[in-house]
Protein backbone atom coordinates (compact mmCIF):
# COMPACT_ATOMS: atom_id res chain seq x y z
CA UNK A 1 -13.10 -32.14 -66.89
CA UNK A 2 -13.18 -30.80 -63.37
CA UNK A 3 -15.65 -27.73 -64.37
CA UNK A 4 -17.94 -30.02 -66.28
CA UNK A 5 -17.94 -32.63 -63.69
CA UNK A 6 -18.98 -29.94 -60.99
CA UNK A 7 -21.89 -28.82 -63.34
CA UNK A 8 -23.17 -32.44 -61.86
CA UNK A 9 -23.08 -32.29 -58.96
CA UNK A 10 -19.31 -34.23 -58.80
CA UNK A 11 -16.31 -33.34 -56.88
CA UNK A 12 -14.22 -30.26 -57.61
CA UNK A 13 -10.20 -31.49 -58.97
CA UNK A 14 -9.16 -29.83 -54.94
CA UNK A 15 -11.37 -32.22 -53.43
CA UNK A 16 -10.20 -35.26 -55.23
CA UNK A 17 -6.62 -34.30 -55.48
CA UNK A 18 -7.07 -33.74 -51.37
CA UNK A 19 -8.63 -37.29 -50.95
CA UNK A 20 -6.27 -38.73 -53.34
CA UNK A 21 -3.28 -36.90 -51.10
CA UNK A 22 -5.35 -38.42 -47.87
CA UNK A 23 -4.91 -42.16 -49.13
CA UNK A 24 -1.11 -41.52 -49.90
CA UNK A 25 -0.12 -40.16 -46.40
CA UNK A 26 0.72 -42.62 -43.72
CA UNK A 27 1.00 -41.39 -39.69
CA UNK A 28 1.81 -43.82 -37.39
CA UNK A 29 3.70 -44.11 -33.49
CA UNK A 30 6.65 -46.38 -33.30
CA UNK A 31 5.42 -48.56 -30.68
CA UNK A 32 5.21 -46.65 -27.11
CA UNK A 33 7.99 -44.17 -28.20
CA UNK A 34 7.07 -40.62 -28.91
CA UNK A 35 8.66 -40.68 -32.57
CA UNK A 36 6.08 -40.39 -35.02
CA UNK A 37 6.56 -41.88 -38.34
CA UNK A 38 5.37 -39.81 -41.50
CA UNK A 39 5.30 -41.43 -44.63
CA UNK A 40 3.80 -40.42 -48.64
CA UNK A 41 3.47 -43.19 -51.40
CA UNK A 42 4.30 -42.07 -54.68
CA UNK A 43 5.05 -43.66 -58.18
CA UNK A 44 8.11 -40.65 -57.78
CA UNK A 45 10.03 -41.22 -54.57
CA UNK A 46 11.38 -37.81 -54.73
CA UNK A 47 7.88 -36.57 -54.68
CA UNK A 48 7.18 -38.99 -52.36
CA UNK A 49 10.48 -37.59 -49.65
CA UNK A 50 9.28 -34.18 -50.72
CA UNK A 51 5.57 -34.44 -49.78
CA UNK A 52 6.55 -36.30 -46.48
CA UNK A 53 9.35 -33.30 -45.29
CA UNK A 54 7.07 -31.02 -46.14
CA UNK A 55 4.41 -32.34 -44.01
CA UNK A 56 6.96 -32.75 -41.30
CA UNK A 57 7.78 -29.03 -41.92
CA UNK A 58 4.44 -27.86 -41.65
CA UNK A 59 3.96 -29.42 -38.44
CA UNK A 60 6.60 -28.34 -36.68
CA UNK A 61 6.09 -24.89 -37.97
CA UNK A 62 2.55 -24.77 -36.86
CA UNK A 63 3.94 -25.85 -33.16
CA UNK A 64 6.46 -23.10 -33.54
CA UNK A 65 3.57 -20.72 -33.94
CA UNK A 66 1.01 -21.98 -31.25
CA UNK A 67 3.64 -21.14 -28.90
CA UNK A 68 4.54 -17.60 -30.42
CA UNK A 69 1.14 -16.47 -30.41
CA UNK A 70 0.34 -18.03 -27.12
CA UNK A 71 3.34 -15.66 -26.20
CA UNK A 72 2.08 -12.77 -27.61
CA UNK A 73 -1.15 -13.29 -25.81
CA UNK A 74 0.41 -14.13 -22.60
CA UNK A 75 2.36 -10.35 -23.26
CA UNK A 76 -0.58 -8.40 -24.45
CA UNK A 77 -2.45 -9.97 -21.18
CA UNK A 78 0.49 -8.61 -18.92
CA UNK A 79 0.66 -5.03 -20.31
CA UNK A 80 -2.74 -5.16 -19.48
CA UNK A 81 -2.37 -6.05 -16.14
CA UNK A 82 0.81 -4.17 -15.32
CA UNK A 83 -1.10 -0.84 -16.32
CA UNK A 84 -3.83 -1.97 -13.87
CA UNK A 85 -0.95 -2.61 -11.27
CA UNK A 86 1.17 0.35 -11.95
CA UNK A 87 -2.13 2.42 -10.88
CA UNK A 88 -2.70 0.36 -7.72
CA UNK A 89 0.64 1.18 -6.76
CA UNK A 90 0.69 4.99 -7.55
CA UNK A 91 -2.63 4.55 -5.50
CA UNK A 92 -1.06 2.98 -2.65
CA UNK A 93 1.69 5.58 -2.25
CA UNK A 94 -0.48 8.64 -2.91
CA UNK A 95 -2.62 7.09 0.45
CA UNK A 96 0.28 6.93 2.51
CA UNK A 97 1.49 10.23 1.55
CA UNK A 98 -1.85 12.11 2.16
CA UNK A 99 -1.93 10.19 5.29
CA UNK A 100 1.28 11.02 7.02
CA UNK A 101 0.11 14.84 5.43
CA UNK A 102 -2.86 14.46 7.34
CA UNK A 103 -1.92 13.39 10.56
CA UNK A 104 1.38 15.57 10.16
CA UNK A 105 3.63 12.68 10.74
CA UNK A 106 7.18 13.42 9.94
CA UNK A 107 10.52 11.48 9.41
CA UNK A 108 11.87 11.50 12.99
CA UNK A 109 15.31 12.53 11.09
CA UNK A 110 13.78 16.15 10.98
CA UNK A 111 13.68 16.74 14.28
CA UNK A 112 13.03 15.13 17.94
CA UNK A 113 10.71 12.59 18.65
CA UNK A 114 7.90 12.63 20.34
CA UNK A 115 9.08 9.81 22.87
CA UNK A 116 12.41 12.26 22.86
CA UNK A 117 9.99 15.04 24.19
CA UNK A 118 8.31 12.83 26.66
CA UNK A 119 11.44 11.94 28.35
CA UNK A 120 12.79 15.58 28.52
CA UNK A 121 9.33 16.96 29.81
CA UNK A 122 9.43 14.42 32.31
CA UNK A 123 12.90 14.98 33.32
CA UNK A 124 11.63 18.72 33.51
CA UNK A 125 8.68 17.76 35.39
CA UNK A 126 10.55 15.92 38.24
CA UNK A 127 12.99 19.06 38.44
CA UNK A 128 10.47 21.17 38.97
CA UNK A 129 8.21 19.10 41.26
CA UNK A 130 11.19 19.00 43.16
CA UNK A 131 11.81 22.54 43.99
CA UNK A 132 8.52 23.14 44.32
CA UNK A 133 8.37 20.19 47.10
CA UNK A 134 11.24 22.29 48.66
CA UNK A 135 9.81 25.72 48.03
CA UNK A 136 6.80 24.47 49.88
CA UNK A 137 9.19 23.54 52.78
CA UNK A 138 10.47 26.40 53.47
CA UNK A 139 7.85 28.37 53.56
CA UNK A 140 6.24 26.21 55.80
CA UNK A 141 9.29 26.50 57.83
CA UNK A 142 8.95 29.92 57.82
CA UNK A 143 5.70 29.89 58.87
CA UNK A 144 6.31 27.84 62.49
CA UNK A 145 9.42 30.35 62.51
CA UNK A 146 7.64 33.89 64.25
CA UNK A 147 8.68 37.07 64.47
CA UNK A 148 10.85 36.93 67.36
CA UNK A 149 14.60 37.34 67.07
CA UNK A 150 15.16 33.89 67.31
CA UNK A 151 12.58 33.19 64.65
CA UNK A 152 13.51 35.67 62.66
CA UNK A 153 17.50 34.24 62.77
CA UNK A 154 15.48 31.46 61.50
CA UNK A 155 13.93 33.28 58.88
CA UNK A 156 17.22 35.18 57.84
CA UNK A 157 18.71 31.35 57.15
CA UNK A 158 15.79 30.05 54.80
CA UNK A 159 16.26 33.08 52.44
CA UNK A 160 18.84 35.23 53.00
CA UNK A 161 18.23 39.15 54.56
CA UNK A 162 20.67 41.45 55.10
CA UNK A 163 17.99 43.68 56.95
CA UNK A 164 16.89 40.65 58.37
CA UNK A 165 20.31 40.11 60.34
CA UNK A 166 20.92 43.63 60.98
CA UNK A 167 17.28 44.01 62.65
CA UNK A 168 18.31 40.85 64.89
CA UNK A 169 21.57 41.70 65.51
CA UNK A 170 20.26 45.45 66.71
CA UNK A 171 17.61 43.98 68.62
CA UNK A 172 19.79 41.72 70.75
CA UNK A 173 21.84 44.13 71.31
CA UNK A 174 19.57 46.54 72.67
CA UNK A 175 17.93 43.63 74.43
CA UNK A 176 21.34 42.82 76.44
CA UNK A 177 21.42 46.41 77.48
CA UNK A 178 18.09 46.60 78.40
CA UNK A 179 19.24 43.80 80.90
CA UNK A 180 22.09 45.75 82.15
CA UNK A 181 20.29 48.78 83.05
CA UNK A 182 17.43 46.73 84.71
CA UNK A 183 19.66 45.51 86.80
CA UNK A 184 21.51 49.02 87.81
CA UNK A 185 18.70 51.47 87.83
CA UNK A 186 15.58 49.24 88.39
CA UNK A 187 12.52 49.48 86.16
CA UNK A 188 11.49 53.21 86.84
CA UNK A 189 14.46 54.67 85.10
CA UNK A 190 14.29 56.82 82.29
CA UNK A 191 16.72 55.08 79.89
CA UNK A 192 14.84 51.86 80.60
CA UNK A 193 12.10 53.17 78.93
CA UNK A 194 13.36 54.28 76.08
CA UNK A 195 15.19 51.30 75.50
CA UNK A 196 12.09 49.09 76.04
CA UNK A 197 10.57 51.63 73.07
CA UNK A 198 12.98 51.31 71.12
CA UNK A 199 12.88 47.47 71.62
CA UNK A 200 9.40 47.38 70.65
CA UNK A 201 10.09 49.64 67.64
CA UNK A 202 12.58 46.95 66.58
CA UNK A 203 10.05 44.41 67.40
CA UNK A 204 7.70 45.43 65.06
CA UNK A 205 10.40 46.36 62.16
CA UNK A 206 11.69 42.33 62.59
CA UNK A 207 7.86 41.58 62.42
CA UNK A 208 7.36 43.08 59.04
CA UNK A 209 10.92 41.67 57.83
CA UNK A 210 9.37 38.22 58.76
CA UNK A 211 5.77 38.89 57.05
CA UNK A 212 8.06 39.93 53.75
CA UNK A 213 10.21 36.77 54.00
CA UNK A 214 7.12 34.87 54.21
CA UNK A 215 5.67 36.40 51.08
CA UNK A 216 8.55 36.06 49.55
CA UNK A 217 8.17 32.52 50.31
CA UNK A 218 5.20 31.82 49.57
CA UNK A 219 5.58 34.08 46.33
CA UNK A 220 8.46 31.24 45.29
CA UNK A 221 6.37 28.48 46.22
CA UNK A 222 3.55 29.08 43.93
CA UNK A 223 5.75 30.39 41.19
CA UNK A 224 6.98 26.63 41.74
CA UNK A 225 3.39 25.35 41.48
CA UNK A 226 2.71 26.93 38.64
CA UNK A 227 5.41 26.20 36.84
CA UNK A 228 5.32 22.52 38.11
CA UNK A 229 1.54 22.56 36.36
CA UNK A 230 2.74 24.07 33.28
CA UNK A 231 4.94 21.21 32.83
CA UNK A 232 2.00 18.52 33.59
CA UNK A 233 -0.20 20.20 31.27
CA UNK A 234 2.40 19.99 28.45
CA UNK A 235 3.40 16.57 29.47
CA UNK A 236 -0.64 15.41 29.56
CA UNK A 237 -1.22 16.91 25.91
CA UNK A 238 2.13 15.40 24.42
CA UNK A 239 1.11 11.96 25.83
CA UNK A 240 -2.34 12.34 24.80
CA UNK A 241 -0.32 13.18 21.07
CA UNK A 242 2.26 10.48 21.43
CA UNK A 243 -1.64 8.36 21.54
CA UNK A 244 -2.62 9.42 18.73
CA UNK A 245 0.54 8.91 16.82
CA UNK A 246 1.05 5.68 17.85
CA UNK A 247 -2.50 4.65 16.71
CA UNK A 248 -2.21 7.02 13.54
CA UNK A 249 1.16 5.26 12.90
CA UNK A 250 -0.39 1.41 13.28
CA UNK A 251 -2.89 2.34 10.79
CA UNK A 252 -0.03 4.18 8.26
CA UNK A 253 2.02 0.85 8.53
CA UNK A 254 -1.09 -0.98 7.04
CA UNK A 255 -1.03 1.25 4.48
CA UNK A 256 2.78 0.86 3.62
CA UNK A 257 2.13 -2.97 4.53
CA UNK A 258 -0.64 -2.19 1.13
CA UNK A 259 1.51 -0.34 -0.79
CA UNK A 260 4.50 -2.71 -0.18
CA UNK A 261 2.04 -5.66 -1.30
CA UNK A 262 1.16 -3.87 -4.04
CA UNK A 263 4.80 -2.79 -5.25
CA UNK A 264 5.67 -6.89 -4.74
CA UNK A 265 3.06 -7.96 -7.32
CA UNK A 266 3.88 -5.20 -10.12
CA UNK A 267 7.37 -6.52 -9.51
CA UNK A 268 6.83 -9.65 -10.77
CA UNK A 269 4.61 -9.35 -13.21
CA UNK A 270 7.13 -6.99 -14.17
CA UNK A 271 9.42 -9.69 -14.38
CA UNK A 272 7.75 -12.29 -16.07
CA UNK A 273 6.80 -9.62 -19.05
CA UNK A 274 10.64 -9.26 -19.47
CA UNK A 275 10.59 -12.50 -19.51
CA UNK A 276 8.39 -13.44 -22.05
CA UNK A 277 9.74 -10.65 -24.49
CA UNK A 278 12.62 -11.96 -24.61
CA UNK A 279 11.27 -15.14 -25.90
CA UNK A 280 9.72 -12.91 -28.63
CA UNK A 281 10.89 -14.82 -31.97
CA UNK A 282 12.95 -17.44 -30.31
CA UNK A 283 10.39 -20.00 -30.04
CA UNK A 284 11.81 -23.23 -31.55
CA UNK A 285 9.20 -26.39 -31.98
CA UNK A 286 9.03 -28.86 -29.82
CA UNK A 287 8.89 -31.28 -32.30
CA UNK A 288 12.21 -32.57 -34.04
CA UNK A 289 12.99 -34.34 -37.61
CA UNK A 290 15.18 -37.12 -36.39
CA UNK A 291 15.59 -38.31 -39.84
C-alpha cells in the first residue's frame, strides 16, 4: 500500500508512521520546575512505557554526547595550542641563552663578580695612590735636602745609605780636624791644605751620593705613578664593563621576565588538557529520569 500510494504522489509508511508517532508523544514542564514530563499514548501501555523511556533515553544520551564531543574539541583545540606554546617557550629560552652567550654573562657562582673586582681594584687603587702620595714626598724632601753633610744626613734618613753615612761621618770628621789645625798652625800650613782637598773631594763624593738618592727617589716615585695609573686604567675599563653589564643584564631579565611568561601560560594550558582527559568517557548527562 505504501509503494503504490507513493506512485501518487502520497506519503511514504516513514512519514506517516513519524506523524502518527508525533500525535502520540506528549512534552510538557511541570509548572516552573525544571522536571519535564514525557509521555506516549498507546492502545498497549507497555508500548506506550517503552516508547516514552526510550525517548527519555535518547535524550539524555544525546546530552551525554554534546558534552563528550565538546570535550574532544576543547582537547584537540589545546594540543593545538600547547604545540604552539611549547615552541614559544623553547623560543624564549634559546633567546636568553644566546643572549647571556653574547654578552658573555656568566653565573656569578663561577667566579668573582664584577662589583667583587670593583671593590678590590679600588682597594688596590687607594694603596697605591697612597704610596705614591708618599713616594712623591720624599723625594720632594729630598730635593730641599742639598748636598751638604747635614742634607745629606737628611738624605741618608729618607732612604737608607750605607755610603751615604760613611761619606758624612768621614766628612765631619775631617771637617773637625780641619778646625783643629786652623786653629794651631793658621791657614798657610801644609796639612791645612790637604785637608781642605780632601774635604772638597768628600764634598763632591756626598754630592753624587745625594744626586743618586734623588734618582733613586724620583725613580720610586714614578714607578708609583705608573703603577697608580695602571690601576685607574683597569678600574675605568671594569666600570665602563660593570655599565654595560648592568644594562645588558636589565635587558636579559626582560627576556627571562618573557620566557617566564611564556613557561606560566604552557603551564596551564598544560593543566587544563590533563584536565579535560581525564573527563574523557566520564561524561554523565545532565539530565536525570526521576521516575
Amino acid at each position: 500500500i505504501s509503494r503504490l500510494m507513493s506512485l501518487f504522489g502520497g506519503a511514504s509508511s516513514q512519514d506517516a508512521a513519524f506523524r502518527r508517532f508525533q500525535k502520540a508523544v506528549s512534552v510538557e514542564r511541570e509548572g516552573l520546575t525544571y522536571v519535564i514530563n514525557v509521555s506516549f499514548t498507546s492502545p498497549s501501555p507497555e508500548k506506550a512505557a517503552r516508547i516514552a523511556n526510550a525517548i527519555v533515553d535518547r535524550y539524555k544520551a544525546s546530552l551525554a554526547g554534546e558534552r563528550e564531543t565538546a570535550n574532544d574539541d576543547v582537547n584537540s583545540l589545546l594540543n593545538d595550542r600547547i604545540k604552539g606554546l611549547q615552541k614559544d617557550v623553547s623560543d624564549a629560552e634559546r633567546a636568553v641563552e644566546d643572549f647571556k652567550s653574547l654578552h658573555r654573562i656568566v653565573d656569578p657562582t663561577d667566579g668573582g663578580t664584577l662589583q667583587s673586582q670593583l671593590d678590590q681594584l679600588t682597594t688596590q687603587l687607594i694603596a697605591a695612590q697612597g704610596e705614591a702620595d708618599k713616594a712623591k714626598d720624599r723625594y720632594n724632601q729630598a730635593l730641599a735636602a742639598g748636598t751638604s753633610a747635614a742634607g745629606l744626613a737628611k738624605l741618608s734618613e729618607i732612604l737608607s745609605s750605607n755610603a751615604a753615612a760613611n761619606l758624612r761621618d768621614d766628612y765631619n770628621q775631617r771637617a773637625t780636624e780641619l778646625a783643629n789645625l786652623e786653629t794651631m798652625y793658621g791657614p798657610r800650613h801644609p796639612a791645612i791644605g790637604r785637608l781642605r782637598s780632601e774635604l772638597d773631594r768628600i764634598n763632591r763624593l756626598m754630592a753624587g751620593e745625594a744626586m743618586r738618592i734623588r734618582q733613586q727617589l724620583k725613580a720610586n716615585y714614578d714607578l708609583a705613578v705608573q703603577n697608580a695609573g695602571k690601576l685607574q686604567d683597569k678600574l675605568d675599563s671594569l666600570r665602563q664593563q660593570s655599565q654595560d653589564s648592568s644594562l645588558a643584564q636589565v635587558q636579559l631579565r626582560q627576556l627571562d621576565s618573557k620566557a617566564q611568561a611564556a613557561r606560566t601560560v604552557l603551564d596551564d594550558f598544560l593543566k587544563r588538557a590533563q584536565e579535560t582527559s581525564q573527563l574523557q568517557g566520564v561524561q554523565t548527562s545532565e539530565a536525570r529520569t526521576i521516575s
